[in-house]
N, C-alpha and C. Protein backbone atom coordinates (compact mmCIF):
# COMPACT_ATOMS: atom_id res chain seq x y z
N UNK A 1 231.53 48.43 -42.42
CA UNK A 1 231.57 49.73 -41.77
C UNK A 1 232.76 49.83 -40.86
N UNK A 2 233.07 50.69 -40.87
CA UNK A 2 234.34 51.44 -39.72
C UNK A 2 233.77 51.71 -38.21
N UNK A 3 234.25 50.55 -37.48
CA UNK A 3 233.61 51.40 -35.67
C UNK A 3 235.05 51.77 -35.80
N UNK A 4 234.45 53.10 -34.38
CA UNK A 4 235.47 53.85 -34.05
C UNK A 4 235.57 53.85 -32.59
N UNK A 5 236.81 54.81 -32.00
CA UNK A 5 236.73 54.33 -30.57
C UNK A 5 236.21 55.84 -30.31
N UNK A 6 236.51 56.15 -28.63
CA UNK A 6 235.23 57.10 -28.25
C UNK A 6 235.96 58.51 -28.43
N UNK A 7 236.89 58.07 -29.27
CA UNK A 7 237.45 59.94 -29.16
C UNK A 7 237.22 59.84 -31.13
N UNK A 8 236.38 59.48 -31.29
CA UNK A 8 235.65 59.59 -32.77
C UNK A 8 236.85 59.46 -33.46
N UNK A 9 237.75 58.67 -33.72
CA UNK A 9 239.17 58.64 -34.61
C UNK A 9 238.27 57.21 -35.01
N UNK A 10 238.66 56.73 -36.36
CA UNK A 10 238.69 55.35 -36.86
C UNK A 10 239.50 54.58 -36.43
N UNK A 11 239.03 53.30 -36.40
CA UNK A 11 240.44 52.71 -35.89
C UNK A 11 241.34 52.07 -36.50
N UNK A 12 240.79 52.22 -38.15
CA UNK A 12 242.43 52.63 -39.25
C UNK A 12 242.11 53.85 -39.52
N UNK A 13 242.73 54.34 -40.54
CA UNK A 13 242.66 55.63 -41.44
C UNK A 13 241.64 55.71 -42.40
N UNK A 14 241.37 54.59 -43.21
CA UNK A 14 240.35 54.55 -44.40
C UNK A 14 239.27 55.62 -43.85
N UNK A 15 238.90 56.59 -44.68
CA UNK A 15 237.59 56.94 -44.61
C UNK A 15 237.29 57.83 -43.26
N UNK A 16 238.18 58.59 -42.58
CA UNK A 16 238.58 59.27 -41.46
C UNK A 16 238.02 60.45 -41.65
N UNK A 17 238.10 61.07 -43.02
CA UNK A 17 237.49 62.67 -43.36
C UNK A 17 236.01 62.45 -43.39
N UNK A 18 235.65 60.89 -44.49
CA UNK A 18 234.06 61.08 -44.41
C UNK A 18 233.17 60.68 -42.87
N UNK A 19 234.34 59.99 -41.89
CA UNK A 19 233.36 59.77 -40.61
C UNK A 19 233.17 60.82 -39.72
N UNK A 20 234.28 61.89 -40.11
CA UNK A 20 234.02 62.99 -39.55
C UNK A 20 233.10 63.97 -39.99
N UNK A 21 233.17 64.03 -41.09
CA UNK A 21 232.09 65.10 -41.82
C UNK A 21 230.16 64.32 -41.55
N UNK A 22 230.40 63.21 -41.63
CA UNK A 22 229.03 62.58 -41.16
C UNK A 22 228.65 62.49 -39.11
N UNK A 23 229.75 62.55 -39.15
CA UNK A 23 229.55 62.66 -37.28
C UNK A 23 229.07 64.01 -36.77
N UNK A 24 229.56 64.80 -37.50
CA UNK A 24 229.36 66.62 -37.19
C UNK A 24 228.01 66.65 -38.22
N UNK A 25 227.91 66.28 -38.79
CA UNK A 25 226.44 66.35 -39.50
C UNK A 25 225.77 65.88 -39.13
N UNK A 26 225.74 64.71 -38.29
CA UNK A 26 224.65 63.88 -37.94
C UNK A 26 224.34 64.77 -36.03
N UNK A 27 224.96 65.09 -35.50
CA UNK A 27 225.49 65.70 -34.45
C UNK A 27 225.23 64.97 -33.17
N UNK A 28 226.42 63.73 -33.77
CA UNK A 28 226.78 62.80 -32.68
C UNK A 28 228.39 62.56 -32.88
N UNK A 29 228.76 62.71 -31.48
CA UNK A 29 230.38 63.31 -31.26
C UNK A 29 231.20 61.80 -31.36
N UNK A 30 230.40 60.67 -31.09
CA UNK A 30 231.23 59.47 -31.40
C UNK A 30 230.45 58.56 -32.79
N UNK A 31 231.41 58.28 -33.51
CA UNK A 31 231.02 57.02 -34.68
C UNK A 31 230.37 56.38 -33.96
N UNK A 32 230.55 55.86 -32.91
CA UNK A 32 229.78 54.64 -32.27
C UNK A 32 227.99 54.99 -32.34
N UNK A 33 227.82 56.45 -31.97
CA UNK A 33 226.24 56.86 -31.47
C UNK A 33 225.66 56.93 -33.14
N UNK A 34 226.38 57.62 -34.22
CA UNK A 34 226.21 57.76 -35.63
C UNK A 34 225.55 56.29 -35.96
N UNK A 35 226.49 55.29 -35.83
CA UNK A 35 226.36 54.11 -36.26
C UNK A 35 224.90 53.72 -35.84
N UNK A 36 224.95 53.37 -34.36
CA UNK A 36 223.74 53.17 -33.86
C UNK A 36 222.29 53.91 -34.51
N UNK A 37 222.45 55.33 -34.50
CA UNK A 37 221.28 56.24 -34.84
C UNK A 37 220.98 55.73 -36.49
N UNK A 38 222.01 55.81 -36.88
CA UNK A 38 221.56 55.03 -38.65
C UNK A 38 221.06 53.49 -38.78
N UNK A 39 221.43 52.63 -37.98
CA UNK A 39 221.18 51.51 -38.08
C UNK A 39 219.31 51.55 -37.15
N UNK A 40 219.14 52.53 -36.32
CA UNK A 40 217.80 52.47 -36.17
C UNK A 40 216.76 53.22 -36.93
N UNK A 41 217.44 54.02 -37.95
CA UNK A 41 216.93 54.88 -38.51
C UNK A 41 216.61 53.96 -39.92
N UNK A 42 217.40 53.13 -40.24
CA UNK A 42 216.91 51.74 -41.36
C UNK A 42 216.15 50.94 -41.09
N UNK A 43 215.73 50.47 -39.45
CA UNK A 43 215.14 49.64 -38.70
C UNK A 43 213.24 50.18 -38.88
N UNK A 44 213.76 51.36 -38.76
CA UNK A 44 212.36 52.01 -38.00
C UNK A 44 211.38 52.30 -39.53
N UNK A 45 210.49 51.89 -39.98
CA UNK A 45 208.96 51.61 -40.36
C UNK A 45 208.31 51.55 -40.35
N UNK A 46 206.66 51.16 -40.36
CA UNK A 46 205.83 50.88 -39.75
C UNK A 46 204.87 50.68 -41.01
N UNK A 47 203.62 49.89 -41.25
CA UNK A 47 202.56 50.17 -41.97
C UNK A 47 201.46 50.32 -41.80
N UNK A 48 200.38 50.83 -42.89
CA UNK A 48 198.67 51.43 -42.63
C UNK A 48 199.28 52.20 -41.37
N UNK A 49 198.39 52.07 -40.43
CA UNK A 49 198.18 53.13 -39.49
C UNK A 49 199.47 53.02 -38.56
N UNK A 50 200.29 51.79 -38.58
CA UNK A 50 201.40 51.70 -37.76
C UNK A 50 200.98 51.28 -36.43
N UNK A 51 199.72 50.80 -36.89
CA UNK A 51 199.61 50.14 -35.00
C UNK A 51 200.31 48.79 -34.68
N UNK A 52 200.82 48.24 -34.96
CA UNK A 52 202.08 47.62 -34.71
C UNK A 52 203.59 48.09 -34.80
N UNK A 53 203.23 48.71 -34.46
CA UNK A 53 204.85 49.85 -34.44
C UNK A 53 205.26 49.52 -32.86
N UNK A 54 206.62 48.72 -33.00
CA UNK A 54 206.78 48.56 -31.36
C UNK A 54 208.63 49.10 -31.45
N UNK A 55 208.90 50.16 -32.40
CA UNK A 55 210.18 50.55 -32.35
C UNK A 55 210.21 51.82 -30.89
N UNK A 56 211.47 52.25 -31.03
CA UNK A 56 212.27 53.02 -29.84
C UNK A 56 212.23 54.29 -29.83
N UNK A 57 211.74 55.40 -30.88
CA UNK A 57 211.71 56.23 -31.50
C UNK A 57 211.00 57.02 -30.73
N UNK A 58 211.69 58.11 -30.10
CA UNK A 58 210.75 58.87 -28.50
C UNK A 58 211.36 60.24 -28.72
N UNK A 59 211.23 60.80 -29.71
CA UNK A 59 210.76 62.25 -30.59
C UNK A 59 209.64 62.33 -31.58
N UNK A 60 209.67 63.15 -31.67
CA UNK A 60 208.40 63.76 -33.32
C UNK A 60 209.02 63.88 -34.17
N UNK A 61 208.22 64.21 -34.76
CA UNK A 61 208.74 64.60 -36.22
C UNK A 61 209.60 65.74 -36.48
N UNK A 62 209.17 66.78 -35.40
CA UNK A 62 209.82 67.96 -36.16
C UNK A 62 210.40 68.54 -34.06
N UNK A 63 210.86 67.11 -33.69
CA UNK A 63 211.86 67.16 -32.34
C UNK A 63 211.74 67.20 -30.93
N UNK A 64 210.20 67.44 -30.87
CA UNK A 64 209.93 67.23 -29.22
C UNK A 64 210.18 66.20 -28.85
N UNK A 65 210.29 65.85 -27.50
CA UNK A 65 210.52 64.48 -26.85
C UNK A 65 209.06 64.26 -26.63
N UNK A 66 208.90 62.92 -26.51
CA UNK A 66 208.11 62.41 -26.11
C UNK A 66 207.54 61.86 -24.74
N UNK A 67 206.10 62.34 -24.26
CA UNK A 67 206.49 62.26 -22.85
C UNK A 67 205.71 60.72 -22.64
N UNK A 68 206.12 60.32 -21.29
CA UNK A 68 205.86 59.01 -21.09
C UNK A 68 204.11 58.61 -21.00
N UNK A 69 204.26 57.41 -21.31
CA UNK A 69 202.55 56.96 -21.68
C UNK A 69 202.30 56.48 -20.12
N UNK A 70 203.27 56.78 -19.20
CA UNK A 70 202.79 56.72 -17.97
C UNK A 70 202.31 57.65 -16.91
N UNK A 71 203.03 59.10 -17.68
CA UNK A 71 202.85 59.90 -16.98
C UNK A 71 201.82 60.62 -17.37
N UNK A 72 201.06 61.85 -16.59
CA UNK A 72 200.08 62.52 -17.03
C UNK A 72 200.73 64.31 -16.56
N UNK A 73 201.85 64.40 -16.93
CA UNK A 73 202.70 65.27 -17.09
C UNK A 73 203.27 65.80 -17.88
N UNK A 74 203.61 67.06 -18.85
CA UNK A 74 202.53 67.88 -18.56
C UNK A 74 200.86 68.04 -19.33
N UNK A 75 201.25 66.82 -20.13
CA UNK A 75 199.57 66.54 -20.61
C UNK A 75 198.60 65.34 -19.73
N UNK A 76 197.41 65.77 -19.35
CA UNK A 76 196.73 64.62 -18.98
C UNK A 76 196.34 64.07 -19.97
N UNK A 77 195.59 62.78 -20.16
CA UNK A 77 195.25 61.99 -20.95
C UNK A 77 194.80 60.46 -20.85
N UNK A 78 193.98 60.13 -22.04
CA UNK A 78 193.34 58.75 -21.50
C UNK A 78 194.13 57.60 -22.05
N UNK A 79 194.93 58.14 -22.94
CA UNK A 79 195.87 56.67 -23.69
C UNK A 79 196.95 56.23 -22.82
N UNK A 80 196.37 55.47 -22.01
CA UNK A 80 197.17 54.59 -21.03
C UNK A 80 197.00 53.20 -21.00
N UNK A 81 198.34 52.80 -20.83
CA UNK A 81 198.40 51.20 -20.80
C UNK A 81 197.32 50.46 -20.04
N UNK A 82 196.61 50.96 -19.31
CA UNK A 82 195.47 50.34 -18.80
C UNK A 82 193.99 50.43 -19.68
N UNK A 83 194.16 51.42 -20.54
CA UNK A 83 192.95 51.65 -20.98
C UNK A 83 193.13 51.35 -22.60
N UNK A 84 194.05 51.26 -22.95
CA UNK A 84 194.69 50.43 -24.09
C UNK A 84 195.76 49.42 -24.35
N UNK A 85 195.04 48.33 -23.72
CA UNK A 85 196.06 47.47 -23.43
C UNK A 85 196.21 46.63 -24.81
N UNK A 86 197.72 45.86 -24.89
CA UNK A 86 198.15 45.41 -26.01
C UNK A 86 198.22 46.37 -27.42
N UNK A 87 198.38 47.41 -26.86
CA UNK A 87 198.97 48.89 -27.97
C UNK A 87 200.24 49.03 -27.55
N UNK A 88 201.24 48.77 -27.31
CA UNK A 88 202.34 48.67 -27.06
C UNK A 88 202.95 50.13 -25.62
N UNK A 89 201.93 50.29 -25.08
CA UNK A 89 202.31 51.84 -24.13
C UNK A 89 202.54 50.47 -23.12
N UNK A 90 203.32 51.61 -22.26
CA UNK A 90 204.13 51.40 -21.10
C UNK A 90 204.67 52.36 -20.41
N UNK A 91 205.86 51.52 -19.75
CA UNK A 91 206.43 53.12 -18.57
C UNK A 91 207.76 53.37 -19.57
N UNK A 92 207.42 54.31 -20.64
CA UNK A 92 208.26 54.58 -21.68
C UNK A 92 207.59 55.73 -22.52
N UNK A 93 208.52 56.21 -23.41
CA UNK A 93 207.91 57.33 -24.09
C UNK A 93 207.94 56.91 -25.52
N UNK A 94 207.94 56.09 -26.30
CA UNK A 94 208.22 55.66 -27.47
C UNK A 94 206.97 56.08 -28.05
N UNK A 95 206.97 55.72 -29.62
CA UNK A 95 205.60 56.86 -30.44
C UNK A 95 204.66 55.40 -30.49
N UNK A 96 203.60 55.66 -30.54
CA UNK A 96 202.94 54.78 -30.77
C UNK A 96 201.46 55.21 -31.35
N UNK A 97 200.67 54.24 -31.25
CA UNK A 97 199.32 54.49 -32.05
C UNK A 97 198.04 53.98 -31.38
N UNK A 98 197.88 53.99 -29.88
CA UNK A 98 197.05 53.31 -29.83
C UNK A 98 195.51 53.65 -29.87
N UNK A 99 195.39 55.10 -30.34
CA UNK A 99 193.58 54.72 -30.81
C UNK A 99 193.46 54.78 -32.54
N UNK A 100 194.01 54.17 -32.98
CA UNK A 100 193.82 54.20 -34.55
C UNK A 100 193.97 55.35 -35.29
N UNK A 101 194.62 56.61 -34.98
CA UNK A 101 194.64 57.37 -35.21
C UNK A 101 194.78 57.68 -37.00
N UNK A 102 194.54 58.61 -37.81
CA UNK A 102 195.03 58.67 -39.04
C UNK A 102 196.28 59.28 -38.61
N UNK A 103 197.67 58.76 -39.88
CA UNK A 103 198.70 59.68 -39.78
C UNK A 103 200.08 58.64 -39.41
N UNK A 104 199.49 57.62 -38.22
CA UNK A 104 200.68 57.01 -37.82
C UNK A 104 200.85 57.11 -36.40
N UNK A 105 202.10 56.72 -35.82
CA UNK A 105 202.78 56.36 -34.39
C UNK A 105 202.53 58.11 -34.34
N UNK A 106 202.31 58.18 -32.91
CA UNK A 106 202.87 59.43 -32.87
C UNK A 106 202.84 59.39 -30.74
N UNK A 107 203.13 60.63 -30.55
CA UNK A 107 202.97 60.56 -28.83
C UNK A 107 202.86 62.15 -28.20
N UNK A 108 202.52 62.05 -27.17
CA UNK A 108 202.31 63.29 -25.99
C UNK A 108 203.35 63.99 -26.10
N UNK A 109 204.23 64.97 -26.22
CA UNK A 109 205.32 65.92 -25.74
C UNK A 109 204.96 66.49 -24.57
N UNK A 110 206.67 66.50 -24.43
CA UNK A 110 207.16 66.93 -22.62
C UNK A 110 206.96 68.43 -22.64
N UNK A 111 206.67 69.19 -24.21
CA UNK A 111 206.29 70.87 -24.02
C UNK A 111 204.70 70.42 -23.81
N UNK A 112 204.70 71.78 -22.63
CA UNK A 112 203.56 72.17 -22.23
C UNK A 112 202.37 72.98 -23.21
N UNK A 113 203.76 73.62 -23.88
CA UNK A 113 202.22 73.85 -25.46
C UNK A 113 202.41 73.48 -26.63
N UNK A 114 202.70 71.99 -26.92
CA UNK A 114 202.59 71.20 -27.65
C UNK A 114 202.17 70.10 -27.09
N UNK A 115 200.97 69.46 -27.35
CA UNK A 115 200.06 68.53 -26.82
C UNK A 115 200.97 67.22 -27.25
N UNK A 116 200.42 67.17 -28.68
CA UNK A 116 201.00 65.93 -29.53
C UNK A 116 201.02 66.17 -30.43
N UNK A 117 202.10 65.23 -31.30
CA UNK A 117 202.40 65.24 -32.44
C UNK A 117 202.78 63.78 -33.25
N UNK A 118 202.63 63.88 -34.56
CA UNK A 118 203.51 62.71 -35.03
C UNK A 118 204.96 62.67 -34.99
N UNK A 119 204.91 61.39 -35.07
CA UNK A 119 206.39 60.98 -35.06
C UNK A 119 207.39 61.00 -35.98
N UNK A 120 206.56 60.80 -37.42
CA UNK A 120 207.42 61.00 -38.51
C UNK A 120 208.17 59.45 -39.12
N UNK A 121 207.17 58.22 -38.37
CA UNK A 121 207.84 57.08 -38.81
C UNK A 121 207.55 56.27 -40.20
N UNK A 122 208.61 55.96 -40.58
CA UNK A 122 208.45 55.74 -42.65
C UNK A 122 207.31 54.59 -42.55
N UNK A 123 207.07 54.75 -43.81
CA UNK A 123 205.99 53.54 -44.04
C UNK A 123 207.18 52.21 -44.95
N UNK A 124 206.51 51.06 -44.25
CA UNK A 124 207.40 50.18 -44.94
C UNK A 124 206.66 49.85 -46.86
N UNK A 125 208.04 49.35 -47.00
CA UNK A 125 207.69 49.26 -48.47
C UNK A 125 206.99 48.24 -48.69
């Protein structure tokens, strides 16, 4: 692969039109963030219900953020690291699964009228 430096140029020429056309498509302004977002986007899996899902992934499926499993802002709620411990919650917003849910990882959103949602994480092969 081609890293690039932070003014999104390659740092030869090879392949300069396609890192641009994938940087503006992906809509991250440096190769560097592209790179990263694809290499977690190959990373990220999970299987059955995904309750071992301990990836980074702190949106939905279809783009809310995810609000923290610490906070009770602006949703209250009982899935807290105290009350599900060893489900991977913490003082973080990452998707997770901890009452067995059908469907997969999923988490709280920071919209006030969107409760929760899934996350949208692949099933491994």
């Amino acid at each position: 692969r081609v890293r690039g430096k932070r003014e999104g140029k390659p740092e030869n020429e090879t392949g300069a039109d396609d890192w641009k056309s994938k940087t503006e498509k992906a809509g991250c302004p440096f190769i560097e963030e592209c790179l990263e977002k694809e290499e977690e986007e190959e990373e990220e899996c999970s299987s059955g219900l995904q309750l071992d899902y301990r990836g980074t992934r702190s949106t939905t499926a279809s783009g809310y953020t995810c609000q923290m499993w610490t906070s009770q802002y602006p949703h209250r709620h009982s899935r807290t690291p105290y009350n599900y411990p060893f489900s991977g919650l913490g003082s973080h917003n990452y998707c997770r699964n901890p009452d067995k849910t059908n469907g997969g990882a999923w988490c709280y959103t920071t919209n006030s009228g969107k409760r929760w949602e899934f996350c949208g994480i692949k099933q491994c092969n």
